[in-house]
C-alpha atoms as a PDB file:
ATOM      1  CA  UNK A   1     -92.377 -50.757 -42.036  1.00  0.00           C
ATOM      2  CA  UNK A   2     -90.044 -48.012 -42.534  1.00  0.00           C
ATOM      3  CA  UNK A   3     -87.221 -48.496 -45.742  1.00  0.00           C
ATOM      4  CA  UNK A   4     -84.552 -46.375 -46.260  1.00  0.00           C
ATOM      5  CA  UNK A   5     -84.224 -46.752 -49.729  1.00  0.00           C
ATOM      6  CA  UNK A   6     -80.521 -45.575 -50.983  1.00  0.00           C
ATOM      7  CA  UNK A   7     -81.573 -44.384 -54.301  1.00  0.00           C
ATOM      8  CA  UNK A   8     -78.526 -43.757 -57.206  1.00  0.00           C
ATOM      9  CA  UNK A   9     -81.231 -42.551 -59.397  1.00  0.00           C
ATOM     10  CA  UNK A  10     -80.620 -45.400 -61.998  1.00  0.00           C
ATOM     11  CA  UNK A  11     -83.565 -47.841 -62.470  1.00  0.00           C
ATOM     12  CA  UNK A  12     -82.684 -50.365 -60.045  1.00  0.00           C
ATOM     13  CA  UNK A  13     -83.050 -48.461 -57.405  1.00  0.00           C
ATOM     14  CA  UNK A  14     -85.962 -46.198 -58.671  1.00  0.00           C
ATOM     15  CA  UNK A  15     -88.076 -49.718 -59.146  1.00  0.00           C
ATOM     16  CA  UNK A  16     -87.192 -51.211 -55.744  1.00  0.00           C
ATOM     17  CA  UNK A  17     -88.390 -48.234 -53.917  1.00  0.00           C
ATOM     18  CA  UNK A  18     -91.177 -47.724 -55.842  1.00  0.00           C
ATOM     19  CA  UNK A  19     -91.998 -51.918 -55.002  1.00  0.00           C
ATOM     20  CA  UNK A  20     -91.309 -50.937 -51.967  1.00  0.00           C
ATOM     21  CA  UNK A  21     -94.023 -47.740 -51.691  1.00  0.00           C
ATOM     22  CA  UNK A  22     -96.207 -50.188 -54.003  1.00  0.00           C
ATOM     23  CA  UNK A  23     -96.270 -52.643 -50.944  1.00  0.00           C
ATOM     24  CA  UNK A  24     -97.221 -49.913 -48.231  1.00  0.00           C
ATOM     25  CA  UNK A  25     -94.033 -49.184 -46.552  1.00  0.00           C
ATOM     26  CA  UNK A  26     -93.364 -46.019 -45.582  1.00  0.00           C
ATOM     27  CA  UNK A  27     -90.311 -45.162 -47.535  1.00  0.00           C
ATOM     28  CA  UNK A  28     -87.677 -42.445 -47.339  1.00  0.00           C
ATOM     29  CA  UNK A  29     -85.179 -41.761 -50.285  1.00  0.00           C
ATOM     30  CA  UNK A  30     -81.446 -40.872 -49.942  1.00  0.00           C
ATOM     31  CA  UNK A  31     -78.855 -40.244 -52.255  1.00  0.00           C
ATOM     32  CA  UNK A  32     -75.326 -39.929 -50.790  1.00  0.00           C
ATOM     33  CA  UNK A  33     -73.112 -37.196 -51.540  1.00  0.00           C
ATOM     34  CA  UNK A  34     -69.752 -38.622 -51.968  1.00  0.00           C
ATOM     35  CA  UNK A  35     -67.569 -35.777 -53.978  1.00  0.00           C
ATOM     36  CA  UNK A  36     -67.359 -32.042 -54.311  1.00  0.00           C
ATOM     37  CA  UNK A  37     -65.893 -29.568 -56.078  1.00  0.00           C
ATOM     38  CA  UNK A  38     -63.569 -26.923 -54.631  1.00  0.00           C
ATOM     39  CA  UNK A  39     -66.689 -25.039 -53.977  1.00  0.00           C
ATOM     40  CA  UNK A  40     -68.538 -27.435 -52.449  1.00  0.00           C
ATOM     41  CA  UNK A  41     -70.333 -27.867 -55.682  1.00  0.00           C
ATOM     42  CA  UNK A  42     -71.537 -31.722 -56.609  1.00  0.00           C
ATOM     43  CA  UNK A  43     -69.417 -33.309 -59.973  1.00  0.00           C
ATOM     44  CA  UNK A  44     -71.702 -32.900 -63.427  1.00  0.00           C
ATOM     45  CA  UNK A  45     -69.494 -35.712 -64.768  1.00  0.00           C
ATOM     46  CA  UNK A  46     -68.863 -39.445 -63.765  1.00  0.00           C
ATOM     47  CA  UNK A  47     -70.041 -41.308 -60.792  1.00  0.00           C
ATOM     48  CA  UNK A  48     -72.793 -39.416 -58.051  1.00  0.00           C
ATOM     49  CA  UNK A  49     -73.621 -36.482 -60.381  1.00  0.00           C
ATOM     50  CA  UNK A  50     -75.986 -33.702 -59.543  1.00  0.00           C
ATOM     51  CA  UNK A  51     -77.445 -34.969 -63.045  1.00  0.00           C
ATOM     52  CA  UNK A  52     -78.143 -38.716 -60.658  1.00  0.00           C
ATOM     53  CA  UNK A  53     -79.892 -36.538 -57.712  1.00  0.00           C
ATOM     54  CA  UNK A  54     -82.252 -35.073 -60.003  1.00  0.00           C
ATOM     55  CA  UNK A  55     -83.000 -38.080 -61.237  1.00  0.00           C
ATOM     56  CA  UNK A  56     -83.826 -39.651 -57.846  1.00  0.00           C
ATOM     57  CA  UNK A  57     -85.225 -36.853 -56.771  1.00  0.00           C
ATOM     58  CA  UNK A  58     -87.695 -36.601 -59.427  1.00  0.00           C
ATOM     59  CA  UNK A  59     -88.545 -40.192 -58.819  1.00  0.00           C
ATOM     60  CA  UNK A  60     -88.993 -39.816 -54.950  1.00  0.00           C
ATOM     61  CA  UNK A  61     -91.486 -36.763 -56.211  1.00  0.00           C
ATOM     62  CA  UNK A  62     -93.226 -39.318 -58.437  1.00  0.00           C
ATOM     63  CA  UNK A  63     -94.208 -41.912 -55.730  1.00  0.00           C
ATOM     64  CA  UNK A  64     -95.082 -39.162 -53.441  1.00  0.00           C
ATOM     65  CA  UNK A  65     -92.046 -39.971 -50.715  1.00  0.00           C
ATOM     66  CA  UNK A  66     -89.360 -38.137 -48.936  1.00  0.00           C
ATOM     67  CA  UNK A  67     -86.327 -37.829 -50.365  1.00  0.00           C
ATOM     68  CA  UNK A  68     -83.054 -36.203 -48.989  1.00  0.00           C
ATOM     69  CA  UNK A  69     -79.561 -35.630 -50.099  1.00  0.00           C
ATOM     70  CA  UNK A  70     -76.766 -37.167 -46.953  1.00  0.00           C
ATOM     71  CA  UNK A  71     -73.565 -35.462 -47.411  1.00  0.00           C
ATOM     72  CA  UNK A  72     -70.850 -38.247 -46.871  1.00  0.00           C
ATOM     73  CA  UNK A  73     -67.822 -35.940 -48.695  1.00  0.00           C
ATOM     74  CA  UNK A  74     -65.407 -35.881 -45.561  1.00  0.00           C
ATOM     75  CA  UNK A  75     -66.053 -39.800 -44.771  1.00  0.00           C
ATOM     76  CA  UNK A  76     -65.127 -40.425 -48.273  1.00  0.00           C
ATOM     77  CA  UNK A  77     -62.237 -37.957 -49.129  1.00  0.00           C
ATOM     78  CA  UNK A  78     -60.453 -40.259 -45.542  1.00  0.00           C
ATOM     79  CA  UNK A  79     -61.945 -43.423 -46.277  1.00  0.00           C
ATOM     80  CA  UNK A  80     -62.113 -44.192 -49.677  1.00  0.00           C
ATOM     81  CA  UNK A  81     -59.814 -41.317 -51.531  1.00  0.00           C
ATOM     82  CA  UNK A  82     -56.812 -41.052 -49.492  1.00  0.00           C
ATOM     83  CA  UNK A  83     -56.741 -44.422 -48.801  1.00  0.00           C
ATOM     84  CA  UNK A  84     -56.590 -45.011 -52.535  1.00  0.00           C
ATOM     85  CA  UNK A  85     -53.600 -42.625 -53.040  1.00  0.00           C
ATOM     86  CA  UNK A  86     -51.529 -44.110 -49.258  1.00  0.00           C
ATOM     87  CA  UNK A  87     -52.379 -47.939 -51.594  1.00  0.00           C
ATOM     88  CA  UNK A  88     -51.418 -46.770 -55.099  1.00  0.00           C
ATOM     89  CA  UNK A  89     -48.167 -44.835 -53.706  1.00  0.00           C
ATOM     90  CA  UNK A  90     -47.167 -48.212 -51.961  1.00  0.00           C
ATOM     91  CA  UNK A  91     -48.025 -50.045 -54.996  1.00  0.00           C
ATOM     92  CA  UNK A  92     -50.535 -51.357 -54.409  1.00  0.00           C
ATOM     93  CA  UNK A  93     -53.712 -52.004 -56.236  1.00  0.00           C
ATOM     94  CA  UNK A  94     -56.581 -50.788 -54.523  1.00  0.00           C
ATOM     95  CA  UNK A  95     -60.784 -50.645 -55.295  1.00  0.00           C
ATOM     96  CA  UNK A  96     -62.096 -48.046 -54.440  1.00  0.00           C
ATOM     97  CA  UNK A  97     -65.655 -49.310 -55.132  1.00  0.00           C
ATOM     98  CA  UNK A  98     -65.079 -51.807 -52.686  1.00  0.00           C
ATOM     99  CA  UNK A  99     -63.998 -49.514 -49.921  1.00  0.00           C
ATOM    100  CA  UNK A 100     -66.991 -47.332 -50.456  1.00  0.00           C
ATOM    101  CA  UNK A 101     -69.059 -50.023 -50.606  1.00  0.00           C
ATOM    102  CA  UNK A 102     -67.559 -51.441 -47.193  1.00  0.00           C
ATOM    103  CA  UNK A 103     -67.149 -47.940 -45.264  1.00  0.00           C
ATOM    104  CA  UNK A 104     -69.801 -45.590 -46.500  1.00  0.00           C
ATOM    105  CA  UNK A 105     -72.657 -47.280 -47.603  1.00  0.00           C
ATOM    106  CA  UNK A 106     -72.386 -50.754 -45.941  1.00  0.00           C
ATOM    107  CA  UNK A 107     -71.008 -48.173 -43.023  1.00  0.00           C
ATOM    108  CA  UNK A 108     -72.227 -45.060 -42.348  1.00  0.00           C
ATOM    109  CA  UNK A 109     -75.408 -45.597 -44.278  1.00  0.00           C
ATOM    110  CA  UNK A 110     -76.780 -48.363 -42.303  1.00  0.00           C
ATOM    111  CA  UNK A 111     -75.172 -46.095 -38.840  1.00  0.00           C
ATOM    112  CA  UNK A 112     -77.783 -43.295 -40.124  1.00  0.00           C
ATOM    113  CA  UNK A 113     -80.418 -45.549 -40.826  1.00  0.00           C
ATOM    114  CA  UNK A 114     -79.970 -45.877 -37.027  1.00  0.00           C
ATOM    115  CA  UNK A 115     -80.595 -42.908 -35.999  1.00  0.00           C
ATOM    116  CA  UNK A 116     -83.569 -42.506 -38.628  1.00  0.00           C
ATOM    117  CA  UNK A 117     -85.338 -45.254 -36.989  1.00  0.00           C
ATOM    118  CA  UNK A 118     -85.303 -47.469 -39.800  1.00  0.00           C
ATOM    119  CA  UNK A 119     -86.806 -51.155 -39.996  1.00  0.00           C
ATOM    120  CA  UNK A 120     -84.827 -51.803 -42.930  1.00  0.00           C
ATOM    121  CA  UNK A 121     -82.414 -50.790 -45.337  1.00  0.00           C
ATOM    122  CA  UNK A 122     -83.004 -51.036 -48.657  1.00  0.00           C
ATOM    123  CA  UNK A 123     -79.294 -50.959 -51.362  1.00  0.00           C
ATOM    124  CA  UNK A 124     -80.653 -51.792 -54.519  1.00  0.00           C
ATOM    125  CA  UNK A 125     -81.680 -55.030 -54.677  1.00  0.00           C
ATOM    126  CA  UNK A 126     -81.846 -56.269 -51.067  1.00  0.00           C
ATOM    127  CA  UNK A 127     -83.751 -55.490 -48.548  1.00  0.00           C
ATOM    128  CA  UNK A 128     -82.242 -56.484 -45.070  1.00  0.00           C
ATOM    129  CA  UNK A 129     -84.263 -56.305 -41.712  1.00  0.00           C
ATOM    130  CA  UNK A 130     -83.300 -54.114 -39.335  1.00  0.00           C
ATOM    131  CA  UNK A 131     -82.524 -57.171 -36.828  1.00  0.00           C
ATOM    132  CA  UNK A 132     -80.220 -58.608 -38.762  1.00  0.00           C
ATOM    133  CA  UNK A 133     -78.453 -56.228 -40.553  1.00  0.00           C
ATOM    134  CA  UNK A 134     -75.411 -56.880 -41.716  1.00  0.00           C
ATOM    135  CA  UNK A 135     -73.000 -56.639 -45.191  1.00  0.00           C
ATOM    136  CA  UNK A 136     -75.898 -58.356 -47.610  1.00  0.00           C
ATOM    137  CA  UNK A 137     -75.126 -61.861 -48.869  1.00  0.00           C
ATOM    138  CA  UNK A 138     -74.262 -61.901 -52.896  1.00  0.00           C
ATOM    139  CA  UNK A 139     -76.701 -62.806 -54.834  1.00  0.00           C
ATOM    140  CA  UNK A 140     -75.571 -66.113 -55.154  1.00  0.00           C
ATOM    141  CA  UNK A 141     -76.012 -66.581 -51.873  1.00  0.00           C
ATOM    142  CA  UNK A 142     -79.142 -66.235 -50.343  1.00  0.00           C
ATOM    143  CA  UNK A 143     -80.519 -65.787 -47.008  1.00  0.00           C
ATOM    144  CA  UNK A 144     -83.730 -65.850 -44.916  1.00  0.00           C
ATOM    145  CA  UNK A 145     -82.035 -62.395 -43.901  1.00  0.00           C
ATOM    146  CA  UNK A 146     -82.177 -61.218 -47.310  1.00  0.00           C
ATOM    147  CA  UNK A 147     -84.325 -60.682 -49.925  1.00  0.00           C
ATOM    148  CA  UNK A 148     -84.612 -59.839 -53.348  1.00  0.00           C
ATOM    149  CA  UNK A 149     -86.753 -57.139 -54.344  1.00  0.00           C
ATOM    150  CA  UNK A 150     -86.542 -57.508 -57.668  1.00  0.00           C
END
């Protein structure tokens, strides 16, 4: 079967597509570019650094699969960071997280693995079948339409 496997380059994701490779699927790594500098340049500090791409990168090299870098800046400047400022001016408290979660990877993630031809999707710990794919349900939760990998 073919997994996308959205890889952060932390360990969770590192082990579940390397289960995943381990089990004969033909795997493909992303990592999703969320933020830029005013170059264009990826953040060295916080959340989705160039520092995390290496790391998944060097992984993907390691269990021999493809690996590619899906530039999702634009999506998330409109969905996630302007949203967040239009919320907090109103006074509201918005998550961020949540709306990334939601709109890019739950999103447009799953709307590339599409186009990729993808059986399945892998986020972390889930994997969810191309038939029925849809938000995961928590952990807490489970499904015949889910399952952990870990």
């Amino acid at each position: 079967m073919r997994v996308l496997a959205a890889m952060s380059g932390g360990v969770d994701s590192s082990v579940a597509a390397a289960l995943m490779a381990a089990e004969g699927h033909e795997v493909i790594g992303v990592t999703l570019k969320l933020w830029e500098g005013p170059g264009g340049e990826a953040p060295t500090a916080g959340c989705c650094t160039v520092s995390d791409a290496e790391d998944a990168r060097r992984v993907a090299d390691q269990l021999g699969i493809p690996y590619y870098v899906l530039d999702y800046t634009d999506e998330f400047r409109a969905g996630v960071v302007d949203r967040f400022i239009a919320d907090y001016a109103a006074g509201r408290t918005p998550n961020p997280c949540v709306e990334c979660n939601r709109s890019i990877k739950f999103g447009r993630l799953l709307e590339r693995a599409s186009v990729m031809l993808i059986a399945a999707c892998e986020l972390s710990r889930f994997l969810c079948p191309w038939d029925e794919m849809t938000l995961p349900r928590p952990r807490w939760a489970p499904s015949s339409a889910v399952e952990e990998v870990l």
